[in-house]
N, C-alpha and C. Protein backbone atom coordinates (compact mmCIF):
# COMPACT_ATOMS: atom_id res chain seq x y z
N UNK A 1 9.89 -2.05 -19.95
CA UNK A 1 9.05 -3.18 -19.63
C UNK A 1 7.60 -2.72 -19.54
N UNK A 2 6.79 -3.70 -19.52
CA UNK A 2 5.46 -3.30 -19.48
C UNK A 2 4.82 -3.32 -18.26
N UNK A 3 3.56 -2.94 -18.08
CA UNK A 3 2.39 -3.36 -17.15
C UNK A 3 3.04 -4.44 -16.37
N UNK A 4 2.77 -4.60 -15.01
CA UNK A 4 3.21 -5.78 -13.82
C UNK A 4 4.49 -6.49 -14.54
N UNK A 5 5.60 -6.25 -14.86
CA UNK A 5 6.84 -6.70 -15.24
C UNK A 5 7.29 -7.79 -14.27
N UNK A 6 7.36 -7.12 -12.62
CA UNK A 6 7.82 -7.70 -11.92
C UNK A 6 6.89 -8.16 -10.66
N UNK A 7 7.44 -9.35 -10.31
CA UNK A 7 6.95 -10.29 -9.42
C UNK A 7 6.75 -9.09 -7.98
N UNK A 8 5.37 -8.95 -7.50
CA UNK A 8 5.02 -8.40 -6.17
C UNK A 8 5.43 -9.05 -5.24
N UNK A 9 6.04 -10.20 -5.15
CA UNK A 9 6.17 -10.82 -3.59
C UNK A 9 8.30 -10.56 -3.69
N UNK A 10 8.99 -11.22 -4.89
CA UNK A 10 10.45 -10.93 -4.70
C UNK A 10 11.02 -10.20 -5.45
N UNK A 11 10.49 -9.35 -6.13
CA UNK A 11 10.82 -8.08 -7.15
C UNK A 11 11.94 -8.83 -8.15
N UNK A 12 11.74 -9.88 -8.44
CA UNK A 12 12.26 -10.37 -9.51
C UNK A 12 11.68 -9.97 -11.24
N UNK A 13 12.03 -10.39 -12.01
CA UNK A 13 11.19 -10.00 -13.73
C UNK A 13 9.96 -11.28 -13.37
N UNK A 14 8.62 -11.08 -13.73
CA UNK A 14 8.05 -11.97 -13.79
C UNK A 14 8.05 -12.80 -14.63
N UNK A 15 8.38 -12.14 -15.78
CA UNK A 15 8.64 -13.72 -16.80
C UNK A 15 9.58 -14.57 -16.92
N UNK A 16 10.38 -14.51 -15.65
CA UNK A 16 11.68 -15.42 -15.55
C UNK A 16 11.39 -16.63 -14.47
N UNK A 17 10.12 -16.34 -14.55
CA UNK A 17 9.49 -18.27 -14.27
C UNK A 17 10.16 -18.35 -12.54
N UNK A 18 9.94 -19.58 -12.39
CA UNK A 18 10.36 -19.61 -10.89
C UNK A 18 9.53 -19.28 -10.17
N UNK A 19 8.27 -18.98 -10.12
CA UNK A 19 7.70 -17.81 -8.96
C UNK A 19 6.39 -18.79 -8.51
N UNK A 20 6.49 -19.91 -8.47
CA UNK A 20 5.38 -20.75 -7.97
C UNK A 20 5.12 -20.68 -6.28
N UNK A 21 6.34 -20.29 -5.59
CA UNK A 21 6.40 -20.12 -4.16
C UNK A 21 5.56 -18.90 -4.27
N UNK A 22 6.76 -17.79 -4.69
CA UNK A 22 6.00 -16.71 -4.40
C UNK A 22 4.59 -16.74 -5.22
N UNK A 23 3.85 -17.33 -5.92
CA UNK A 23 2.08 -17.50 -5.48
C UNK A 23 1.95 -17.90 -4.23
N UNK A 24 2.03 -18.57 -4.16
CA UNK A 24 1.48 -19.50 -2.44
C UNK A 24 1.69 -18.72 -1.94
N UNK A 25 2.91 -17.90 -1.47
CA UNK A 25 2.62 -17.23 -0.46
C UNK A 25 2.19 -15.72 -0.23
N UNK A 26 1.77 -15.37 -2.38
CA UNK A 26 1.21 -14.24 -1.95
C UNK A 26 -0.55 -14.38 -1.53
N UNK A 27 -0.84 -15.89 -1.43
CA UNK A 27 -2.24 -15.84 -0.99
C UNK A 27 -2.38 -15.20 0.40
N UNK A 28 -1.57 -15.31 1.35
CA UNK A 28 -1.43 -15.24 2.55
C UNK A 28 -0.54 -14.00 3.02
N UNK A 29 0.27 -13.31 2.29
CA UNK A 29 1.17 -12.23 2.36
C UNK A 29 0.70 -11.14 1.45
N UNK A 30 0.77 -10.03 2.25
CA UNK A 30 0.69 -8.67 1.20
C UNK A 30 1.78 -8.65 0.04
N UNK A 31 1.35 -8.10 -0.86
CA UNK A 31 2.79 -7.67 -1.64
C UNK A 31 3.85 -6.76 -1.36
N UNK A 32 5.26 -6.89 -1.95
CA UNK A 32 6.42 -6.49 -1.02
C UNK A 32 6.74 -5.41 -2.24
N UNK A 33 6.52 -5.85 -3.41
CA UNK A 33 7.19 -4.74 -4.54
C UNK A 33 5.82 -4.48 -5.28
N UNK A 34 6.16 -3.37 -5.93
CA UNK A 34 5.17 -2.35 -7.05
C UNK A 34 5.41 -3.61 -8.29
N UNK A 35 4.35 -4.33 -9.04
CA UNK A 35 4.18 -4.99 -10.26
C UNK A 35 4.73 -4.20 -11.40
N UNK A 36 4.35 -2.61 -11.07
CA UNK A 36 5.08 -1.62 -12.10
C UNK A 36 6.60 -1.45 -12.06
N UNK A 37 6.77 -0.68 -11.20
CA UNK A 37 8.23 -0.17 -11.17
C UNK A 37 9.18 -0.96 -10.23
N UNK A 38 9.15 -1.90 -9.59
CA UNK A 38 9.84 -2.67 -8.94
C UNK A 38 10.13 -2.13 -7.25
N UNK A 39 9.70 -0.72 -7.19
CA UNK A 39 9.59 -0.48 -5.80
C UNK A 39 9.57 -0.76 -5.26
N UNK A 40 9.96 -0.80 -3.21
CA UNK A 40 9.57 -1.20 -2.29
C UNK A 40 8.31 -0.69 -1.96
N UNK A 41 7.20 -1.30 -1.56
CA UNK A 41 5.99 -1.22 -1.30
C UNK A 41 5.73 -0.82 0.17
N UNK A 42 5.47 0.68 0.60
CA UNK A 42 4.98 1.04 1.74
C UNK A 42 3.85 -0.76 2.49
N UNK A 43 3.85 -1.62 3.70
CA UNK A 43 3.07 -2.28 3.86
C UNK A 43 2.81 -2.12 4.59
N UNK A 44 1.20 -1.98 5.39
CA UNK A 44 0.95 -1.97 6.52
C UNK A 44 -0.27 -3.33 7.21
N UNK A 45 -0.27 -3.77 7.99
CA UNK A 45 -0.92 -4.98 8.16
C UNK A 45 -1.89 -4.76 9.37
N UNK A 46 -3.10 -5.14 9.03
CA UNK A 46 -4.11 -4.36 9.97
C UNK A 46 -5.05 -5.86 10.27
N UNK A 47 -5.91 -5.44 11.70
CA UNK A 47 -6.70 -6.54 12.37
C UNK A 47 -7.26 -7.21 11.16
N UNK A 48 -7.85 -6.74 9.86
CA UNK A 48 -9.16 -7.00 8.74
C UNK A 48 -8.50 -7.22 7.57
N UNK A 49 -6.94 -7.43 7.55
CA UNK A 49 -6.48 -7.48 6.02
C UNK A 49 -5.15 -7.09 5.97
N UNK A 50 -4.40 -5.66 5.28
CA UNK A 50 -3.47 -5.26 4.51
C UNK A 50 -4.00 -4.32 3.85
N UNK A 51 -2.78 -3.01 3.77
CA UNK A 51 -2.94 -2.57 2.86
C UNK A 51 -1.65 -1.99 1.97
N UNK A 52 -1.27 -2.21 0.94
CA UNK A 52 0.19 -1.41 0.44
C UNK A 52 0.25 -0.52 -0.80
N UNK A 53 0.99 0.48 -0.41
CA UNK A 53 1.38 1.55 -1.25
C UNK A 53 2.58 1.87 -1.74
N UNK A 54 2.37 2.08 -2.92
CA UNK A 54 3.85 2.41 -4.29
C UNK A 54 3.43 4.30 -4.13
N UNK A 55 4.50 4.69 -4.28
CA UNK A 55 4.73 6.57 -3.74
C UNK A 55 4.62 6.72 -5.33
N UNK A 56 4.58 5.98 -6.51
CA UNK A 56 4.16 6.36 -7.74
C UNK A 56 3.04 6.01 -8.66
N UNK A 57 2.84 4.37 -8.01
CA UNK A 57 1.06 3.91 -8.73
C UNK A 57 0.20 3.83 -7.73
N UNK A 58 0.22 4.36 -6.64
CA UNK A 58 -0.54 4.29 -5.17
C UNK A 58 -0.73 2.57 -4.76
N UNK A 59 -1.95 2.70 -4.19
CA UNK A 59 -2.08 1.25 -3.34
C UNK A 59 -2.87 0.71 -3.74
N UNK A 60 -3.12 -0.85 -2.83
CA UNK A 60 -3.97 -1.88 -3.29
C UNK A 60 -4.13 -2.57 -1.66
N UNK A 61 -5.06 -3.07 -1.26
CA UNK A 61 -5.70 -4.05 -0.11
C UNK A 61 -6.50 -4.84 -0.42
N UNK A 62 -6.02 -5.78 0.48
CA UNK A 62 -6.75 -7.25 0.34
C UNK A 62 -8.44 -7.20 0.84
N UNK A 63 -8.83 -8.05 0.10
CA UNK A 63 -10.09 -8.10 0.64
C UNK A 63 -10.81 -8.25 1.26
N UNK A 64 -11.65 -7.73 2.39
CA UNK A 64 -12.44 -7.78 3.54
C UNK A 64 -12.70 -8.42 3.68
């Protein structure tokens, strides 16, 4: 598979449609899986944001 295959919020395939929830609620929720490899995503949730980490494509945080 390629680049972000799978859905960050239910580690589903992203191109298997369905995933209109999981938008909505990744406005408001960190991501749970790696877009790459389908991993569980180290998450940690802080006073100013989020931040989460894949142990193979590293991390990403929301914006200040």
């Amino acid at each position: 598979m390629t680049s972000d295959s799978w859905c960050d919020r239910c580690g589903e395939a992203a191109d298997s449609g369905g995933h209109d929830a999981c938008r909505l609620a990744r406005m408001l929720e960190p991501p749970r899986y790696c877009p790459h490899c389908r991993r569980r995503m180290k998450v940690q949730v802080l006073p100013a944001g989020w931040s989460a980490s894949c142990v193979e494509h590293g991390g990403t945080a929301s914006a200040r």
